[in-house]
C-alpha atoms as a PDB file:
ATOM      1  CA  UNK A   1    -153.256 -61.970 -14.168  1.00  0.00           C
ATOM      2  CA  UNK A   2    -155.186 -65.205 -14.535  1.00  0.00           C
ATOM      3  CA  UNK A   3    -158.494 -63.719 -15.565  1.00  0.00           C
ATOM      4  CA  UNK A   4    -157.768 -61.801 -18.262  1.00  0.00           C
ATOM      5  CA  UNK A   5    -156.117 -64.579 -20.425  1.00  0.00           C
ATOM      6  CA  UNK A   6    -159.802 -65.373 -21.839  1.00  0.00           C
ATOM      7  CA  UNK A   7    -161.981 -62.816 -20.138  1.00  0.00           C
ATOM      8  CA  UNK A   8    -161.543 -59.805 -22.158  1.00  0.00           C
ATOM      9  CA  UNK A   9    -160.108 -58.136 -25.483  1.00  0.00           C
ATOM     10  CA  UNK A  10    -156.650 -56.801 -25.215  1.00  0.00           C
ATOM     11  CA  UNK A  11    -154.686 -54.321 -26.988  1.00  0.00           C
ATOM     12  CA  UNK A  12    -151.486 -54.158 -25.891  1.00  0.00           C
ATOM     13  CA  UNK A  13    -149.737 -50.270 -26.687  1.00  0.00           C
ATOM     14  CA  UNK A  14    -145.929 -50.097 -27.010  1.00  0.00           C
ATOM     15  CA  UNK A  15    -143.841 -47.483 -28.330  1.00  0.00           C
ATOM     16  CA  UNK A  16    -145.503 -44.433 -28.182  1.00  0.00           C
ATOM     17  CA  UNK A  17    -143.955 -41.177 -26.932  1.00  0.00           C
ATOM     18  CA  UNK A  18    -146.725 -40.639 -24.399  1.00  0.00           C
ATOM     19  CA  UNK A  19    -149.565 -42.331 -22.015  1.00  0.00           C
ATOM     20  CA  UNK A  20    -152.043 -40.141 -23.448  1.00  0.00           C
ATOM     21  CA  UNK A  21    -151.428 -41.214 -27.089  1.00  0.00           C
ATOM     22  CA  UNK A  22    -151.265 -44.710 -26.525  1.00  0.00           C
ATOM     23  CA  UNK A  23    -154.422 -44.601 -24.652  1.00  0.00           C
ATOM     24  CA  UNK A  24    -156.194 -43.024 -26.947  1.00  0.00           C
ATOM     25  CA  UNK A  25    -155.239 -45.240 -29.898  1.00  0.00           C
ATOM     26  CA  UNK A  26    -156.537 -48.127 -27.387  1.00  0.00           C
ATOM     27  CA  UNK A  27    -159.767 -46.610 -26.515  1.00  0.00           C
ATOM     28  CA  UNK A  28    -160.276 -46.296 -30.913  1.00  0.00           C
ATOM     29  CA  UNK A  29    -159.407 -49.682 -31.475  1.00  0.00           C
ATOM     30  CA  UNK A  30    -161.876 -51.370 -29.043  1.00  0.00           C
ATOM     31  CA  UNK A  31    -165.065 -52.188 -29.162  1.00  0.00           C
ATOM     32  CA  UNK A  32    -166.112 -53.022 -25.586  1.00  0.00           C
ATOM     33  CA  UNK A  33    -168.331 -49.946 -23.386  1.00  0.00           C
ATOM     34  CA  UNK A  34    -165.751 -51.032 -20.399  1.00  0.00           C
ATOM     35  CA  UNK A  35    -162.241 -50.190 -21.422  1.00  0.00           C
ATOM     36  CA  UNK A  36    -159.718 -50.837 -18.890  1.00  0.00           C
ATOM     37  CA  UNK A  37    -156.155 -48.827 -18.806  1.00  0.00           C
ATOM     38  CA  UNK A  38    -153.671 -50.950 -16.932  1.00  0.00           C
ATOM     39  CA  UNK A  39    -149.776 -50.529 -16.709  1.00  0.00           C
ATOM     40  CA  UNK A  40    -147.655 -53.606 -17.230  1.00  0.00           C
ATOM     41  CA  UNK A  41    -147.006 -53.901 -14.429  1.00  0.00           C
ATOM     42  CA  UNK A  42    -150.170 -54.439 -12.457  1.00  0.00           C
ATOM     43  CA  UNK A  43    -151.732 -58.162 -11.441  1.00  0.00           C
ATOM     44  CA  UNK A  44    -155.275 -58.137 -10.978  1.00  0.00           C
ATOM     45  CA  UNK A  45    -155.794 -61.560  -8.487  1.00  0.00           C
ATOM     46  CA  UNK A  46    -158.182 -64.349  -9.184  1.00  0.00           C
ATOM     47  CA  UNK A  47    -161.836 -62.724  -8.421  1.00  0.00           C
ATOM     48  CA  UNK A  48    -161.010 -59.460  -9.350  1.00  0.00           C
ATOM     49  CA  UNK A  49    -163.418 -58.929 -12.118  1.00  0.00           C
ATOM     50  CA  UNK A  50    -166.394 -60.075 -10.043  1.00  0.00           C
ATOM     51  CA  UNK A  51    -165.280 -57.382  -7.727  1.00  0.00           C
ATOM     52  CA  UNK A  52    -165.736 -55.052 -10.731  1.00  0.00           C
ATOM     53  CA  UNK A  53    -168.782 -56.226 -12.087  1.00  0.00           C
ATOM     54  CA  UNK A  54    -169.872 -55.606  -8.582  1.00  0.00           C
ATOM     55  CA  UNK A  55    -168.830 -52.029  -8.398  1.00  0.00           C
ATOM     56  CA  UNK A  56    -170.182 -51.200 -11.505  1.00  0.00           C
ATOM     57  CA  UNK A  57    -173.652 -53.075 -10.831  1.00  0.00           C
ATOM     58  CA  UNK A  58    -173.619 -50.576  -7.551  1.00  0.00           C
ATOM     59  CA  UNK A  59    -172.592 -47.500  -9.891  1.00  0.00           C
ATOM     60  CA  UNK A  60    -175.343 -48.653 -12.354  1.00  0.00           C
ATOM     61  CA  UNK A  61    -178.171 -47.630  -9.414  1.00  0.00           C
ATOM     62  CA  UNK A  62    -176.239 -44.830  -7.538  1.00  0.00           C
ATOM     63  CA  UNK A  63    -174.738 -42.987 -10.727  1.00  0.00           C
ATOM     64  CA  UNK A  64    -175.159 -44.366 -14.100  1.00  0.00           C
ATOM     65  CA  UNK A  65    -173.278 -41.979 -15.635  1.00  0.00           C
ATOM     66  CA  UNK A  66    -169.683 -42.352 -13.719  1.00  0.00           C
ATOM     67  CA  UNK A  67    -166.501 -40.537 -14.809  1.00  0.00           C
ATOM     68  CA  UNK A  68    -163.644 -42.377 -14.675  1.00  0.00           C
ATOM     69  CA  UNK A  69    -162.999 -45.281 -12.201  1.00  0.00           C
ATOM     70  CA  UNK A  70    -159.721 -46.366 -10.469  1.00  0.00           C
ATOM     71  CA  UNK A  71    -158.026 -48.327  -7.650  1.00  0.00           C
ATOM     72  CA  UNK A  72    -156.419 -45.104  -5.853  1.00  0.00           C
ATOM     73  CA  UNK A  73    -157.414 -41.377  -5.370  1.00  0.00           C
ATOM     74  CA  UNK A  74    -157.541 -38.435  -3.732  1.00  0.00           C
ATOM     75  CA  UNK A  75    -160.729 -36.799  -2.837  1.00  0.00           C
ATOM     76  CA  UNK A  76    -161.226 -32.948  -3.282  1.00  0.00           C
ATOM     77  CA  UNK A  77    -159.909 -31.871   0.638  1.00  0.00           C
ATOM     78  CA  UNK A  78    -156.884 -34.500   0.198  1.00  0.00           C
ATOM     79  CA  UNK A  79    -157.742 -37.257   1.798  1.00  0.00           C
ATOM     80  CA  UNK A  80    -156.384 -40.755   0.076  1.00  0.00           C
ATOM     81  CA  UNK A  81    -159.136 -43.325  -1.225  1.00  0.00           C
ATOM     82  CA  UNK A  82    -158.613 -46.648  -2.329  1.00  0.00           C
ATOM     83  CA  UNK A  83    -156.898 -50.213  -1.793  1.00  0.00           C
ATOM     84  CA  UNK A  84    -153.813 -51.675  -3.391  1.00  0.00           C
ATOM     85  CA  UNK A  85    -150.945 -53.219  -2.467  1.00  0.00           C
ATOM     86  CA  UNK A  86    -147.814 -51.453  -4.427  1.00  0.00           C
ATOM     87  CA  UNK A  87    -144.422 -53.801  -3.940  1.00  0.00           C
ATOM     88  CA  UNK A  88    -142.339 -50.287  -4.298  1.00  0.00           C
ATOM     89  CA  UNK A  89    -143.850 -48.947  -1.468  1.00  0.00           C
ATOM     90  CA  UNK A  90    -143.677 -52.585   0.306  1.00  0.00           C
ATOM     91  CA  UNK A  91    -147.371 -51.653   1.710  1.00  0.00           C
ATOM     92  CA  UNK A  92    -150.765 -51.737   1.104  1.00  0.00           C
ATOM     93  CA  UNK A  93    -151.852 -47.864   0.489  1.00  0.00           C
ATOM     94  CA  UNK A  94    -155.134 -47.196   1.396  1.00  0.00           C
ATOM     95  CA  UNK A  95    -157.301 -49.829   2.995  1.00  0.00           C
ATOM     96  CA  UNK A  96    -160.693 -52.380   2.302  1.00  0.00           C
ATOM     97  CA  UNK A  97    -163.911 -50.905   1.737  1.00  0.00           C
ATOM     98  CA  UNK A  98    -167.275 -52.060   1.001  1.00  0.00           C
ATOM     99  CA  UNK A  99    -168.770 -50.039  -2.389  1.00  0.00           C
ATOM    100  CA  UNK A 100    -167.096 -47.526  -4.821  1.00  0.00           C
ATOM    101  CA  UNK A 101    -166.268 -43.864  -2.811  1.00  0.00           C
ATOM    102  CA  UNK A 102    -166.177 -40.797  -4.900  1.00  0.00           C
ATOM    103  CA  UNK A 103    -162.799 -39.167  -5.730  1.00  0.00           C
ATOM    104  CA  UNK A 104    -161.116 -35.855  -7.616  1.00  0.00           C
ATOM    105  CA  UNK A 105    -158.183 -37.523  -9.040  1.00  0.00           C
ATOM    106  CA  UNK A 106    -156.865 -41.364  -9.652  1.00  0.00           C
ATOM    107  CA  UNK A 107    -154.027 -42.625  -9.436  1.00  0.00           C
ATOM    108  CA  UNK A 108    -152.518 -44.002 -12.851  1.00  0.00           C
ATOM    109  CA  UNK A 109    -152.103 -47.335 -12.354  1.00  0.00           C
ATOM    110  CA  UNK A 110    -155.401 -48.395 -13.460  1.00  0.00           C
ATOM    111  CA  UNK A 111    -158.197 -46.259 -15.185  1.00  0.00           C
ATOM    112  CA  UNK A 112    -161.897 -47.332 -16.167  1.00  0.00           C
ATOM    113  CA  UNK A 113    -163.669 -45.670 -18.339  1.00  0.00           C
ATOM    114  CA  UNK A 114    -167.152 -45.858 -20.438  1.00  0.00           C
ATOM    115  CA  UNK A 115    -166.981 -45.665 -24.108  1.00  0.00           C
ATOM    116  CA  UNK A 116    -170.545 -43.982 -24.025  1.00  0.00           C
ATOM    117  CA  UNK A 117    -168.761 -41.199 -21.719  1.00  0.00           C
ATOM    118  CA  UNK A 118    -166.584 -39.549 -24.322  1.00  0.00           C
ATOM    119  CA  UNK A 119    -163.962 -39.253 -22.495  1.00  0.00           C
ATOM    120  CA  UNK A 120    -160.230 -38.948 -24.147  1.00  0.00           C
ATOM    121  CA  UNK A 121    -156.966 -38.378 -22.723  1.00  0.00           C
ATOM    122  CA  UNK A 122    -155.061 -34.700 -23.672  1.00  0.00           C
ATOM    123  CA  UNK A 123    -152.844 -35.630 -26.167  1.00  0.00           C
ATOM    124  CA  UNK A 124    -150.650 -32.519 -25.403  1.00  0.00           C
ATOM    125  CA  UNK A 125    -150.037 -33.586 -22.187  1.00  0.00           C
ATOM    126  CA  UNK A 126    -146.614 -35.151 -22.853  1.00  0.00           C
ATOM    127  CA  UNK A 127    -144.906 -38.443 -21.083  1.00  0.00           C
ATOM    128  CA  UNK A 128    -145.700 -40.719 -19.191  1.00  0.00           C
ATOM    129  CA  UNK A 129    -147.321 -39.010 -15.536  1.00  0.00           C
ATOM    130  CA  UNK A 130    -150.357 -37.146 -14.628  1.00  0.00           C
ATOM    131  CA  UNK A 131    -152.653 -38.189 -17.232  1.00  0.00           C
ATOM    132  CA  UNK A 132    -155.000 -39.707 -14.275  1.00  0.00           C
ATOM    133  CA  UNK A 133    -155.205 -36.659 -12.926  1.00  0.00           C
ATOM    134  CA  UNK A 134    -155.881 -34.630 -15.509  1.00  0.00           C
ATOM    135  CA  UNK A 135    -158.691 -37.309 -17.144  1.00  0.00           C
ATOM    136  CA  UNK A 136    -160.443 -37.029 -13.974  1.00  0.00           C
ATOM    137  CA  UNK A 137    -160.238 -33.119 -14.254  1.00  0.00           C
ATOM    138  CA  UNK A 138    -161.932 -33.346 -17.265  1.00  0.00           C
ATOM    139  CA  UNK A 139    -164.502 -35.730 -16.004  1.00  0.00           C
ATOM    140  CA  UNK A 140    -165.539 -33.744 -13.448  1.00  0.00           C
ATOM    141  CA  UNK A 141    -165.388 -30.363 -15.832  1.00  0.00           C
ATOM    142  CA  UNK A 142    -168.529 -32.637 -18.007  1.00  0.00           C
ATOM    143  CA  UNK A 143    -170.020 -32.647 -14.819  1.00  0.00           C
ATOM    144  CA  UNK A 144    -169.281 -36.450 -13.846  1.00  0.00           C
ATOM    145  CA  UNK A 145    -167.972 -38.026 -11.062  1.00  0.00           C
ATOM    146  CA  UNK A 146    -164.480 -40.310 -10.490  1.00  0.00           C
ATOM    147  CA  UNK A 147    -164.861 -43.163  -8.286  1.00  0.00           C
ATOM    148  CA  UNK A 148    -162.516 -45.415  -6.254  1.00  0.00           C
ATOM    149  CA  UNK A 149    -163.693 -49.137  -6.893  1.00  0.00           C
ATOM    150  CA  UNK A 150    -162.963 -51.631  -4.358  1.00  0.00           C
ATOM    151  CA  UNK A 151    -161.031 -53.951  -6.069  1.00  0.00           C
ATOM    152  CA  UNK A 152    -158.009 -54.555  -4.366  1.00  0.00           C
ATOM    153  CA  UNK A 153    -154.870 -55.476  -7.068  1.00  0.00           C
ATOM    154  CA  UNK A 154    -150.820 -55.487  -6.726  1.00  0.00           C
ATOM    155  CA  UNK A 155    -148.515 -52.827  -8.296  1.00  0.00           C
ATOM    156  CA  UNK A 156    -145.387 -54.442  -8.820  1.00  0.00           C
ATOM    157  CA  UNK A 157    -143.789 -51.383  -9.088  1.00  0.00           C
ATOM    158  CA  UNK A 158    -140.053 -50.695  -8.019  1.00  0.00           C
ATOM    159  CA  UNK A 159    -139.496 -48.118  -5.575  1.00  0.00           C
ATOM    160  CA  UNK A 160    -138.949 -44.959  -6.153  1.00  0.00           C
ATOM    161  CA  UNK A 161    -137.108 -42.609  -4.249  1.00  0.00           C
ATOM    162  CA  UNK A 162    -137.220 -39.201  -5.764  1.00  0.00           C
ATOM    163  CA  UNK A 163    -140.157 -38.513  -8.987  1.00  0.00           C
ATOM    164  CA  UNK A 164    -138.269 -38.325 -12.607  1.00  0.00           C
ATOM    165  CA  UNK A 165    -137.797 -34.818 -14.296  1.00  0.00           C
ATOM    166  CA  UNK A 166    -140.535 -36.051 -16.276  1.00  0.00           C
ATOM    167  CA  UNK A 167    -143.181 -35.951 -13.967  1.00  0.00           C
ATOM    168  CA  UNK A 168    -142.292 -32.730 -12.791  1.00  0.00           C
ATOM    169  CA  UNK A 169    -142.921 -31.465 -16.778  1.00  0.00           C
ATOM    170  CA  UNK A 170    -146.270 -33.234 -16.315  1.00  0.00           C
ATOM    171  CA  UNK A 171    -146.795 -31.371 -12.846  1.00  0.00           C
ATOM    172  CA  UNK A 172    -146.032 -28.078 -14.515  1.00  0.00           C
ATOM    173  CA  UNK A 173    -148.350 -28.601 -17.183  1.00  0.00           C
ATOM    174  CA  UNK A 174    -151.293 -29.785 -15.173  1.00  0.00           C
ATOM    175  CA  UNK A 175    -150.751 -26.436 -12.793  1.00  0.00           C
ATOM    176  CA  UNK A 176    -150.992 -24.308 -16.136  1.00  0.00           C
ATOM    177  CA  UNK A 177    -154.141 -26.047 -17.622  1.00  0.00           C
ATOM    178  CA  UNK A 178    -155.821 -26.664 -14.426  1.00  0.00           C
ATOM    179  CA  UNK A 179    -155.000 -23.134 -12.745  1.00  0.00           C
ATOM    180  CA  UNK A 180    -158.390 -22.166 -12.039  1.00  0.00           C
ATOM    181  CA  UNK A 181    -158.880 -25.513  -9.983  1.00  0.00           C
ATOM    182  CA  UNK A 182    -156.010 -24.875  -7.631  1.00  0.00           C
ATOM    183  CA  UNK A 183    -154.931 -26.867  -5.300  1.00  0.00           C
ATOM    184  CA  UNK A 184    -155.642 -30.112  -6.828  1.00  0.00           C
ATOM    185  CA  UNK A 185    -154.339 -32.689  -4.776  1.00  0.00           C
ATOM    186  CA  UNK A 186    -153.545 -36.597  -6.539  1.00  0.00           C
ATOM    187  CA  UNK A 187    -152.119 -39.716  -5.506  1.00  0.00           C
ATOM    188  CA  UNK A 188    -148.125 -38.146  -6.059  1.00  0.00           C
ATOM    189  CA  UNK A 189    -148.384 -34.414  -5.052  1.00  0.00           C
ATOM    190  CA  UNK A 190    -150.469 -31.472  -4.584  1.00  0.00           C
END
């Protein structure tokens, strides 16, 4: 991604036994209030932060004090939000729109968060799947709100037929933590 060569500081986390841990040690060694969690695999085309600095400027007047942002989601009644093209897939998923919409659950892919928001990912929460889902759960259970930005990027992600045995783990755990919230629905299964 062209933009972030000089645009921004980057931490790059390899090796670690989970999402959730690596995140976290991110989000401590940063000093920015925009921290950005992006999978290798993602390119974010030329314009793309504008695009953000737009959504947030629009966030900034309709709710300051945001959740978690992303590029795909599911709102609460199951209904997908977002824009971005994922070369597994061989599709766009979602489709353009104008200002951030409000969502339950993001997709992984990419996460935004605000320092100032306190937000952490559950470190018990093991692998490499759900974590989106279950940061947005806790968002929403300090009473903010996840948004969809309109920011359109590519997942160059290879396509997957069936989910791993780990993600099911991760399903299983979210159900237990998150069994008062039933159904939850996010971007890979209700």
């Amino acid at each position: 991604s062209p933009e972030v060569l000089g645009l921004c500081e980057k931490h790059f986390q390899r090796g670690f036994s989970s999402a959730a841990v690596a995140y976290n040690r991110g989000l401590a060694n940063v000093n920015c209030e925009i921290i950005l969690c992006v999978h290798q695999d993602v390119f974010l085309p030329s314009g793309w932060f504008a695009q953000l600095q737009s959504a947030l400027v629009f966030l900034e007047k309709s709710d300051p004090h945001w959740g978690v942002l992303g590029l795909c989601g599911m709102t609460r009644v199951g209904q997908t939000r977002g824009w971005v093209y994922s070369t597994g897939l061989e599709r766009i998923v979602g489709q353009p729109f104008v200002a951030p919409e409000e969502v339950r659950t993001l997709d992984e892919v990419l996460l935004v968060i605000r320092r100032s928001s306190g937000l952490h990912f559950d470190e018990s929460l093991k692998g490499f799947h759900m974590y989106g889902t279950d940061i947005c759960l806790e968002a929403e259970k300090l009473g903010l709100r996840n948004y969809v930005i309109p920011c359109l990027a590519i997942h160059n992600s290879n396509g997957i037929r069936n989910l791993p045995i780990g993600f099911w783990r991760a399903y299983c755990q979210i159900r237990r933590k998150w069994r008062n919230q039933l159904p939850i629905y996010s971007p890979c299964a209700t």
